[in-house]
PDB file of N, CA and C in Angstrom:
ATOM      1  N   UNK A   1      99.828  70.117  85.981  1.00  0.00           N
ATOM      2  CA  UNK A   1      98.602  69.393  85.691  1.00  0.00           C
ATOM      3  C   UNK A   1      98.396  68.277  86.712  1.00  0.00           C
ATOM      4  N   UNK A   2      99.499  67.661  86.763  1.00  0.00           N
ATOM      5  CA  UNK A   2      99.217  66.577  87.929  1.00  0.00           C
ATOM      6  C   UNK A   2      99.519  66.614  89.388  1.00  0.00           C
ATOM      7  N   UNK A   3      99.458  67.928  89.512  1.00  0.00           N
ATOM      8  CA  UNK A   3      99.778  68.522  90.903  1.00  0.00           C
ATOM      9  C   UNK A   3      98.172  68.912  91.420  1.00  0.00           C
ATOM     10  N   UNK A   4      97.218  68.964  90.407  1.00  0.00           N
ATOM     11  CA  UNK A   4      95.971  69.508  90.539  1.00  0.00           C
ATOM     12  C   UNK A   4      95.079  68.073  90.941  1.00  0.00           C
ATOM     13  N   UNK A   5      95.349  67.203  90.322  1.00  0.00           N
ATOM     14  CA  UNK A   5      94.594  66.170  89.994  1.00  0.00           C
ATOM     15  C   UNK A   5      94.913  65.184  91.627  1.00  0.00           C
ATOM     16  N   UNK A   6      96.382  65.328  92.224  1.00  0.00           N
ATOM     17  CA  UNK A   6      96.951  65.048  93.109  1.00  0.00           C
ATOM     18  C   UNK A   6      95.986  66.070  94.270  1.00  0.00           C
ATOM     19  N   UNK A   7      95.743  67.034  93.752  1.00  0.00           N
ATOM     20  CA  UNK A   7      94.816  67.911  95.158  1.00  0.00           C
ATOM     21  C   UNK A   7      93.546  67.224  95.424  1.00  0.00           C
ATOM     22  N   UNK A   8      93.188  67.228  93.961  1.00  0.00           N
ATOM     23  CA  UNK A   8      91.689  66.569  93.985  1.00  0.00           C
ATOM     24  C   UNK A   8      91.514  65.187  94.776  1.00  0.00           C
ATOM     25  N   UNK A   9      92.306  64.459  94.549  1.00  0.00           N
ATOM     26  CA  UNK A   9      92.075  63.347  95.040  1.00  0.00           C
ATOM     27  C   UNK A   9      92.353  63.201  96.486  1.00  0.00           C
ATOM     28  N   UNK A  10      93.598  63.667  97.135  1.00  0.00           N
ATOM     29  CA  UNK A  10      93.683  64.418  98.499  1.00  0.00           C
ATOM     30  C   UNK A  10      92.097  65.114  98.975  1.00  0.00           C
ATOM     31  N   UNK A  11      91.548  65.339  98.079  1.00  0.00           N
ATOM     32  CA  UNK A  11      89.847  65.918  98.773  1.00  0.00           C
ATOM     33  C   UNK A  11      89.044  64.722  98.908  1.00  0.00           C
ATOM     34  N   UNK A  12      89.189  64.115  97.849  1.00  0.00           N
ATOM     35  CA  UNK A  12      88.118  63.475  97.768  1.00  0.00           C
ATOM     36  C   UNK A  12      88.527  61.963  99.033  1.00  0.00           C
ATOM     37  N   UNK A  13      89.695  61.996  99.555  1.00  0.00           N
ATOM     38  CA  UNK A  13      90.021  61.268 100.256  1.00  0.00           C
ATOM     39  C   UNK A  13      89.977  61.650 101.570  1.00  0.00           C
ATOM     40  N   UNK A  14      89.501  63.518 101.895  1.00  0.00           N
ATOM     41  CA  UNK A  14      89.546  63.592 103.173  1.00  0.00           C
ATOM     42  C   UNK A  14      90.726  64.121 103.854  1.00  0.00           C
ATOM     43  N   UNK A  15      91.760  64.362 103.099  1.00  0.00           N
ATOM     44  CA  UNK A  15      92.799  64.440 103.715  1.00  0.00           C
ATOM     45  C   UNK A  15      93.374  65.646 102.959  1.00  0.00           C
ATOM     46  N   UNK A  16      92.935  66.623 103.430  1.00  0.00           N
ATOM     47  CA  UNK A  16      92.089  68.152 104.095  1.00  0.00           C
ATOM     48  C   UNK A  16      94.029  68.833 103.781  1.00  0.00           C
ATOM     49  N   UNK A  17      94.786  68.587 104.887  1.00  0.00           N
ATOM     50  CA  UNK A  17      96.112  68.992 104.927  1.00  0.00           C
ATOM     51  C   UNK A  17      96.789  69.337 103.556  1.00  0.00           C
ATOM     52  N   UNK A  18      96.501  67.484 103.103  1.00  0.00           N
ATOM     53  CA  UNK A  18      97.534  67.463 101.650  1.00  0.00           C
ATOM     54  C   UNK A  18      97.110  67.831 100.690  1.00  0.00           C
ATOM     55  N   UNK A  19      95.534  68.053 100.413  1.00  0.00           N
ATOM     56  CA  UNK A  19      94.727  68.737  99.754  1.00  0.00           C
ATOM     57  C   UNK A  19      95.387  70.306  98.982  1.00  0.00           C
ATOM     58  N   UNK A  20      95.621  70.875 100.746  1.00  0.00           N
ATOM     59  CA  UNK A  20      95.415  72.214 100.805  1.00  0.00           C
ATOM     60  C   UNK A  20      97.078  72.662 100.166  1.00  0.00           C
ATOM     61  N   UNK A  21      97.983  71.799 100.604  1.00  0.00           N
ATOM     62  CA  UNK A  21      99.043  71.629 100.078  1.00  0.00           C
ATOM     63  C   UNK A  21     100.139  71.500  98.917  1.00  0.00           C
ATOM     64  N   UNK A  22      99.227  71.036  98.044  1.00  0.00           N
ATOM     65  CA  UNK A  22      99.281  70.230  96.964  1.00  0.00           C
ATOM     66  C   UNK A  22      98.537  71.526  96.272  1.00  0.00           C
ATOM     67  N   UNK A  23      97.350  72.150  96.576  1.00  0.00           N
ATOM     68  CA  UNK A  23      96.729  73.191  95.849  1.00  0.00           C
ATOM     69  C   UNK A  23      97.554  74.469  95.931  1.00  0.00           C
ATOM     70  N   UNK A  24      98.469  74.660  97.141  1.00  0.00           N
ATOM     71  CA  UNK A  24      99.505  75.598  97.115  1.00  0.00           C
ATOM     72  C   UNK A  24     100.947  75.729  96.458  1.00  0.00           C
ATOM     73  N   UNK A  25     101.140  74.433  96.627  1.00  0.00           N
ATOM     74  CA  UNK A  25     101.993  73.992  95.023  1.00  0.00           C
ATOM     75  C   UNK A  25     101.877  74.118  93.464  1.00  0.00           C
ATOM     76  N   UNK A  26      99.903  73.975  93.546  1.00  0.00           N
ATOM     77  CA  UNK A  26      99.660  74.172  91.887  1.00  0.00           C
ATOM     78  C   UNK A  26      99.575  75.865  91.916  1.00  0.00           C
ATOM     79  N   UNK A  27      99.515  76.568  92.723  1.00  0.00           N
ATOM     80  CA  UNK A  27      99.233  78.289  92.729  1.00  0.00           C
ATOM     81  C   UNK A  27     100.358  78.603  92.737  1.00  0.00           C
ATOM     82  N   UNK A  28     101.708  78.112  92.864  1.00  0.00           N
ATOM     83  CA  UNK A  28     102.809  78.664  92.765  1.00  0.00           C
ATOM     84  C   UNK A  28     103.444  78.358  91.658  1.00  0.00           C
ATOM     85  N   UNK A  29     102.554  77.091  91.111  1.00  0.00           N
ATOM     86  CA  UNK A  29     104.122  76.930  90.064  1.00  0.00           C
ATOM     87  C   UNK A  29     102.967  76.893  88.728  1.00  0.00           C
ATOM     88  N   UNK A  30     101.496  77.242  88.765  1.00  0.00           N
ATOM     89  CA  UNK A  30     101.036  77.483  87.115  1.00  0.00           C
ATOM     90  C   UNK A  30     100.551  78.774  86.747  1.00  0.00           C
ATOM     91  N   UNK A  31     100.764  78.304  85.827  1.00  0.00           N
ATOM     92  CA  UNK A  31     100.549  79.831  84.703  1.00  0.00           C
ATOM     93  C   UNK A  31      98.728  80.177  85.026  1.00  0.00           C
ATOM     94  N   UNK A  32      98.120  79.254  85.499  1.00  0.00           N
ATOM     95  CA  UNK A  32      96.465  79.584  85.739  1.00  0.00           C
ATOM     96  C   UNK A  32      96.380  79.299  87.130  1.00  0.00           C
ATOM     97  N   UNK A  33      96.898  79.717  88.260  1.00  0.00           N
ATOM     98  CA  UNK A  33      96.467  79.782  89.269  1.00  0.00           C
ATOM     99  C   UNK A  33      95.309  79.712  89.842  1.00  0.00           C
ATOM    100  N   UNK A  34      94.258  80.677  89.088  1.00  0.00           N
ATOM    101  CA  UNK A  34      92.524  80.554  89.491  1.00  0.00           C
ATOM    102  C   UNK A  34      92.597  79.523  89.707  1.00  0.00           C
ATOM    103  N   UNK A  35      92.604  78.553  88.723  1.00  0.00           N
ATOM    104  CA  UNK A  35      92.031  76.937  88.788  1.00  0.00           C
ATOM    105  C   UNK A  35      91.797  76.364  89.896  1.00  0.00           C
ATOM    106  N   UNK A  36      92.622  76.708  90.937  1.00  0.00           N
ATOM    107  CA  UNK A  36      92.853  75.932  92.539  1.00  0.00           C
ATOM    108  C   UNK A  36      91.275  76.562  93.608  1.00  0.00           C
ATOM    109  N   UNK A  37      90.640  77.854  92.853  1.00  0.00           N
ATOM    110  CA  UNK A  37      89.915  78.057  93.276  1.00  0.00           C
ATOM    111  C   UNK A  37      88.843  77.775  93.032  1.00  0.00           C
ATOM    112  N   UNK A  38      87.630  77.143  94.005  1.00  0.00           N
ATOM    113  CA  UNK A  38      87.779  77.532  95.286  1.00  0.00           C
ATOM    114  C   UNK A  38      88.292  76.335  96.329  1.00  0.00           C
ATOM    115  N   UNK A  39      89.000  75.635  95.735  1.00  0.00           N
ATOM    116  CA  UNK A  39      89.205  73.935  96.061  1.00  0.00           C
ATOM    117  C   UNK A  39      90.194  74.310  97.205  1.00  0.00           C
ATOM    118  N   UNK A  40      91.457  75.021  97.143  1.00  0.00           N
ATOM    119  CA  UNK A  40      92.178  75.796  97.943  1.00  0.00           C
ATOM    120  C   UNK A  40      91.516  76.135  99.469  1.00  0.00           C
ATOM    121  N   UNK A  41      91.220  77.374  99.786  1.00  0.00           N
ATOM    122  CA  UNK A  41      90.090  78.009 100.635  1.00  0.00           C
ATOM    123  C   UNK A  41      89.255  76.686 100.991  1.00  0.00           C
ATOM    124  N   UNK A  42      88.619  75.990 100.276  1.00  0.00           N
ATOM    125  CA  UNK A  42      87.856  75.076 101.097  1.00  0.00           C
ATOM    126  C   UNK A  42      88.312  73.879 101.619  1.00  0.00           C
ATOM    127  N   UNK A  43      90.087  73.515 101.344  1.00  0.00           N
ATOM    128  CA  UNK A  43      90.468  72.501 102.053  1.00  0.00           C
ATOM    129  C   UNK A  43      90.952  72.911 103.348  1.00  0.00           C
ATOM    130  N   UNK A  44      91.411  74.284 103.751  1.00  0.00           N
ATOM    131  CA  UNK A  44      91.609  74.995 104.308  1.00  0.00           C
ATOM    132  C   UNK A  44      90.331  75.142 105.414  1.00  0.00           C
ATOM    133  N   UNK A  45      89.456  75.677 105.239  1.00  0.00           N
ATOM    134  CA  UNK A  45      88.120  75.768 105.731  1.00  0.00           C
ATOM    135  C   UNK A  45      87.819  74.214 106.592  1.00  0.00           C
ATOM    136  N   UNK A  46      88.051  72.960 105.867  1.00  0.00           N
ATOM    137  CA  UNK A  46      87.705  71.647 106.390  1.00  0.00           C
ATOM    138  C   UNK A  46      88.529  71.136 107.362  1.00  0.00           C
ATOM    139  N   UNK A  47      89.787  72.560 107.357  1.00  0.00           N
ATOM    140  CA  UNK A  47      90.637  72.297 108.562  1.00  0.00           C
ATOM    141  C   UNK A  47      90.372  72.658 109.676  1.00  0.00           C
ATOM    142  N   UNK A  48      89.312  73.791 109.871  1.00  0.00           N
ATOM    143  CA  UNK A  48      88.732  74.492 110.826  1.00  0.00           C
ATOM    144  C   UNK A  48      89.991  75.636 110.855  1.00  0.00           C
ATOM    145  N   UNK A  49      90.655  76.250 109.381  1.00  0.00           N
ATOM    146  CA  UNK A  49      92.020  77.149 109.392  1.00  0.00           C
ATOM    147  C   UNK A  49      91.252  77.976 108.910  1.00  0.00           C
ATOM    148  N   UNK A  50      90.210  78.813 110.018  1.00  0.00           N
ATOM    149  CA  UNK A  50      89.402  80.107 109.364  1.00  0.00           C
ATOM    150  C   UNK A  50      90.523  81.398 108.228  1.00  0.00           C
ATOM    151  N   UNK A  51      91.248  81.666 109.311  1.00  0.00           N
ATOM    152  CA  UNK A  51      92.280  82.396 108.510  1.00  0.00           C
ATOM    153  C   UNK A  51      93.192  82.032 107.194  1.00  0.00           C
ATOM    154  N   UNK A  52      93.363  80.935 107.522  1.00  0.00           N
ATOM    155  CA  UNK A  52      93.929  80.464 105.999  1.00  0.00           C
ATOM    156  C   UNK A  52      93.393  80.832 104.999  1.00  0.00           C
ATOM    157  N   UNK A  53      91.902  79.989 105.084  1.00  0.00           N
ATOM    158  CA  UNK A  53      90.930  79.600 104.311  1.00  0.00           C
ATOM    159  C   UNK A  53      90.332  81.107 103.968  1.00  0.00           C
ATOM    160  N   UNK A  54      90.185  82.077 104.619  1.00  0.00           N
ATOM    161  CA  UNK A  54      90.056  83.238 104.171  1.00  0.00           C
ATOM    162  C   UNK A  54      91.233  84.773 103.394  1.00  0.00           C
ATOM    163  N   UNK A  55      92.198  83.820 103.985  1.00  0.00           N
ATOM    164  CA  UNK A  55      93.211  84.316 103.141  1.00  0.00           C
ATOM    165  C   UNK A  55      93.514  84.129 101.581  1.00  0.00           C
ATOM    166  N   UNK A  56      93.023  82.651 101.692  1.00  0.00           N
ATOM    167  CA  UNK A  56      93.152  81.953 100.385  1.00  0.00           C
ATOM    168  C   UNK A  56      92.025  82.140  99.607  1.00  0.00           C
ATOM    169  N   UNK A  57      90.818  82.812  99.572  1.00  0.00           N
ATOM    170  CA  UNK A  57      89.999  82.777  98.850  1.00  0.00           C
ATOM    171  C   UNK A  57      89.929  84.285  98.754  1.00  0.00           C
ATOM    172  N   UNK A  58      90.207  85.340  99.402  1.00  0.00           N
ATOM    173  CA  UNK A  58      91.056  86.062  99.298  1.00  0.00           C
ATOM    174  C   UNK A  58      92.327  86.480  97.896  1.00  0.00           C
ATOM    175  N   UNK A  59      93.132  85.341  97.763  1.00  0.00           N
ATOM    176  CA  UNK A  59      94.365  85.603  96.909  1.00  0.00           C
ATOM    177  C   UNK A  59      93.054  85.118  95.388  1.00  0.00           C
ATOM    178  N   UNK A  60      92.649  84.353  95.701  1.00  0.00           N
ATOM    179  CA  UNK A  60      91.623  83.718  94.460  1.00  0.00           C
ATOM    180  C   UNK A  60      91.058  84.360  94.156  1.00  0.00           C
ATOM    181  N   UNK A  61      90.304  86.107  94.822  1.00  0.00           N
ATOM    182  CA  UNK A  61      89.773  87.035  94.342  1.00  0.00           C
ATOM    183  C   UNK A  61      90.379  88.287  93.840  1.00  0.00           C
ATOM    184  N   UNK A  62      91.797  88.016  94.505  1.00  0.00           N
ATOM    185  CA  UNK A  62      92.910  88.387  93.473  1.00  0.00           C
ATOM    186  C   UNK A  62      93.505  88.417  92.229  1.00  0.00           C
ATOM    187  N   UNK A  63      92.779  87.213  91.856  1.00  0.00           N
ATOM    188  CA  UNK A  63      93.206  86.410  90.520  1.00  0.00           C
ATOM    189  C   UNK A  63      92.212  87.168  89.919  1.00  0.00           C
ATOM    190  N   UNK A  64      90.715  86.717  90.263  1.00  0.00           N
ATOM    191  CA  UNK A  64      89.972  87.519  89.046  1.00  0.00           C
ATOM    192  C   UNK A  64      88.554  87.651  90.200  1.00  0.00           C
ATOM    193  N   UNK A  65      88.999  89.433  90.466  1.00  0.00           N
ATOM    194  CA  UNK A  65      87.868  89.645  91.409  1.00  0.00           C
ATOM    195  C   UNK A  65      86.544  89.581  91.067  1.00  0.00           C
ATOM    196  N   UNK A  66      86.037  89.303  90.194  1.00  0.00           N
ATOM    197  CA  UNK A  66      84.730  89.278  89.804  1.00  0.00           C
ATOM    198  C   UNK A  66      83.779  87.575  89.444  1.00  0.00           C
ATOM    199  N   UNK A  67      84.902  86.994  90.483  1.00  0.00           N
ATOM    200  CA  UNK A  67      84.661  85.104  90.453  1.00  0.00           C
ATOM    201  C   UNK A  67      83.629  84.937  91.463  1.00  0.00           C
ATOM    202  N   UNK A  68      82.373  84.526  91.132  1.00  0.00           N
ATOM    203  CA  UNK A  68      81.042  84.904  92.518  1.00  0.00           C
ATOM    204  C   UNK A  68      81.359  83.527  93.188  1.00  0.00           C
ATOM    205  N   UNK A  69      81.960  82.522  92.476  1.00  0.00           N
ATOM    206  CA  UNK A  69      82.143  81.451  93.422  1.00  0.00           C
ATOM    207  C   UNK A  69      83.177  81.603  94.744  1.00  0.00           C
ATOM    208  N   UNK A  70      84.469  82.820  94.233  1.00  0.00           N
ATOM    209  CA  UNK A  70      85.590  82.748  95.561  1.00  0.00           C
ATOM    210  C   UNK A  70      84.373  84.398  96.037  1.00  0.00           C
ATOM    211  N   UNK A  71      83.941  84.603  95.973  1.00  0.00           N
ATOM    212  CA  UNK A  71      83.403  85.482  96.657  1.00  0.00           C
ATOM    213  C   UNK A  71      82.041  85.240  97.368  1.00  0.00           C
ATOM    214  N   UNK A  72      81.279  83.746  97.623  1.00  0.00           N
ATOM    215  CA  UNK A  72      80.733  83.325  98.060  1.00  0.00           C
ATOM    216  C   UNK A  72      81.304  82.876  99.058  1.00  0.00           C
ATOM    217  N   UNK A  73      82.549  81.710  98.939  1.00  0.00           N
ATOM    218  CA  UNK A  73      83.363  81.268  99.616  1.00  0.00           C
ATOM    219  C   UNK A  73      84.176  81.997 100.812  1.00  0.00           C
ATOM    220  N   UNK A  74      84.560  83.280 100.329  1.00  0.00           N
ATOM    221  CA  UNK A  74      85.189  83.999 101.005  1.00  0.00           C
ATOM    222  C   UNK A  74      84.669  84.008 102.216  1.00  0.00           C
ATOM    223  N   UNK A  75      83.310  84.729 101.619  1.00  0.00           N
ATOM    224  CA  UNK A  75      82.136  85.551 102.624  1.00  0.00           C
ATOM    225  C   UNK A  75      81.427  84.226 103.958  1.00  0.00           C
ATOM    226  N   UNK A  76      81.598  82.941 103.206  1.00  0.00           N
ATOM    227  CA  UNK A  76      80.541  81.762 104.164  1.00  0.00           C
ATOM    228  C   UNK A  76      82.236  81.684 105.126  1.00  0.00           C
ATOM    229  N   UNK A  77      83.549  81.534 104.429  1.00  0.00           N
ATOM    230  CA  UNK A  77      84.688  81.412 105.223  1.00  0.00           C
ATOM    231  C   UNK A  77      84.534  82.827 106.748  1.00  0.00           C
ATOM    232  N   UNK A  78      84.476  83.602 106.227  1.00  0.00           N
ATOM    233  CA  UNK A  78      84.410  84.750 107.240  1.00  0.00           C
ATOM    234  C   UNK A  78      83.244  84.551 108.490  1.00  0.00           C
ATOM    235  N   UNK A  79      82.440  83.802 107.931  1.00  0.00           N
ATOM    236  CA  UNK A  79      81.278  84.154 109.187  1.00  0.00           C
ATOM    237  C   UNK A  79      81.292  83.029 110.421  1.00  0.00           C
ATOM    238  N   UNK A  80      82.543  82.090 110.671  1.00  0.00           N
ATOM    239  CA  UNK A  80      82.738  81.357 111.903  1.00  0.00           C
ATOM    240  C   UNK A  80      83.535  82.310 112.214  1.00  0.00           C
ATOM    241  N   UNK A  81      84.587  82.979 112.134  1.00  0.00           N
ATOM    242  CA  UNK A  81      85.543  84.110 112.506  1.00  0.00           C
ATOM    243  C   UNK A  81      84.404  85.437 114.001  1.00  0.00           C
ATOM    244  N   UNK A  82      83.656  85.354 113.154  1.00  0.00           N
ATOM    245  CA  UNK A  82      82.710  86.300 113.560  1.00  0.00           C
ATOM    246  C   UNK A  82      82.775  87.815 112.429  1.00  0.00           C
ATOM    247  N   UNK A  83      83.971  87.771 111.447  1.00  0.00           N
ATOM    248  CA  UNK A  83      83.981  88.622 110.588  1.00  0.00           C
ATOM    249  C   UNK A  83      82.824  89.178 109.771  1.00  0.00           C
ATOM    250  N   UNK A  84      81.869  90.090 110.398  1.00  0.00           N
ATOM    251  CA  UNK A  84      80.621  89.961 109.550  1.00  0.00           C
ATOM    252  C   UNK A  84      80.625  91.258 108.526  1.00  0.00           C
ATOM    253  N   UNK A  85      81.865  92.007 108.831  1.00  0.00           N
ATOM    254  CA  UNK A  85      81.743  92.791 107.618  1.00  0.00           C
ATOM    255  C   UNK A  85      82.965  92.485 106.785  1.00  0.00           C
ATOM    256  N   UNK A  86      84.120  91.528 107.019  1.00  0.00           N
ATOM    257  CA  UNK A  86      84.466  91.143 105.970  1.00  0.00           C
ATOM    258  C   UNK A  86      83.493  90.372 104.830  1.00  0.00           C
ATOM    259  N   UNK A  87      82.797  89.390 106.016  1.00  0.00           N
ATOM    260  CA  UNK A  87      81.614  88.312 104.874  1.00  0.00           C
ATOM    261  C   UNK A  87      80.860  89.549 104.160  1.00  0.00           C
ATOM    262  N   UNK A  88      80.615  90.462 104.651  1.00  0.00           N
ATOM    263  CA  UNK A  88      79.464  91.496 103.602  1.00  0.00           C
ATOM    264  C   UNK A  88      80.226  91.738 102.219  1.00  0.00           C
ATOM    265  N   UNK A  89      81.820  92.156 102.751  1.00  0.00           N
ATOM    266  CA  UNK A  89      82.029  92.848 101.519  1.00  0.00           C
ATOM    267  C   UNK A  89      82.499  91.981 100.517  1.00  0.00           C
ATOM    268  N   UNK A  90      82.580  90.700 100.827  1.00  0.00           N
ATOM    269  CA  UNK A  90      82.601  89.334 100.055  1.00  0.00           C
ATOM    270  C   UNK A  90      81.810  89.416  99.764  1.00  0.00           C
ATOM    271  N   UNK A  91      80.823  89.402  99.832  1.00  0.00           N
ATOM    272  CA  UNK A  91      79.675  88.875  99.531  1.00  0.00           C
ATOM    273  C   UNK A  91      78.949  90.007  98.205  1.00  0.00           C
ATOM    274  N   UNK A  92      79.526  91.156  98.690  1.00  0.00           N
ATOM    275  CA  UNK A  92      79.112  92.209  97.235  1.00  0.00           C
ATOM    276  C   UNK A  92      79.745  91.747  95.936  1.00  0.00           C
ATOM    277  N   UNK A  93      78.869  92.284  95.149  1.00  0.00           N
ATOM    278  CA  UNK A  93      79.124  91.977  93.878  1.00  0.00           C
ATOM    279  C   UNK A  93      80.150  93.239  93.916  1.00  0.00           C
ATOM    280  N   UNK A  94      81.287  92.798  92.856  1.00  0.00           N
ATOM    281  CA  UNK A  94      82.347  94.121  92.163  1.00  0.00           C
ATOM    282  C   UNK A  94      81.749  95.256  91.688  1.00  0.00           C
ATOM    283  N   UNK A  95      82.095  95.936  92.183  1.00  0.00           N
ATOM    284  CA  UNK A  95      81.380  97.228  91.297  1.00  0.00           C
ATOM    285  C   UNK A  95      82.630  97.785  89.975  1.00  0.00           C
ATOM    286  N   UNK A  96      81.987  97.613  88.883  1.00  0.00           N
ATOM    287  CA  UNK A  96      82.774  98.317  87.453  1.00  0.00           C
ATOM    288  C   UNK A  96      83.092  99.428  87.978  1.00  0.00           C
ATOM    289  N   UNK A  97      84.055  99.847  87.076  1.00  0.00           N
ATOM    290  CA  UNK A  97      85.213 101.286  87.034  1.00  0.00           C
ATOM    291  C   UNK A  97      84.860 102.041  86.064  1.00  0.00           C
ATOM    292  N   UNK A  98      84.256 103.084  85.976  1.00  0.00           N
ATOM    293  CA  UNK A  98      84.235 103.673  84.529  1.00  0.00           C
ATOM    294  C   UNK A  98      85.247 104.656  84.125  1.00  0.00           C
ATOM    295  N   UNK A  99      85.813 103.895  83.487  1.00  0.00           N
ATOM    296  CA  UNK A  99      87.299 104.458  83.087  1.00  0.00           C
ATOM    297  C   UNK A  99      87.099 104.692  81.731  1.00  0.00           C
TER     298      UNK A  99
END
């Protein structure tokens, strides 16, 4: 809990590194991982760490692929890369399984 609150404030202070850090600490050690998203990926992103930051929003669509916020994120992360068909397929909505 206070590993999260410790990220937040690392943002709100700018300091992008410990942010991103501190949010990789709360994804490893809680039982709700999502939570870090999309705060993760975008401290990452403010690093100019295209790859990180797309890795990490990435693992966040891992968590629960059908989150339009890490799949917005993903997709705006991908397009300094020049990745324009990763950003597309971010950018799609999930398609259901009919199982």
């Amino acid at each position: 809990v206070y590993i999260s609150q410790l990220a937040r404030i690392y943002g709100e202070l700018g300091r992008f590194r410990e942010a991103a850090a501190a949010w990789e600490s709360y994804v490893a050690s809680s039982p709700t991982p999502q939570e870090a998203c999309p705060q993760l990926g975008d401290a990452y992103f403010r690093q100019g760490l295209i790859e990180a930051s797309t890795d990490a929003f990435q693992r966040c669509l891992s968590f629960d692929p059908t989150a339009t916020d890490a799949s917005y994120y993903c997709a705006r992360a991908n397009l300094p890369a020049g990745h324009l068909r990763q950003a597309r397929a971010a950018a799609a909505p999930p398609v259901a399984s009919r199982d």
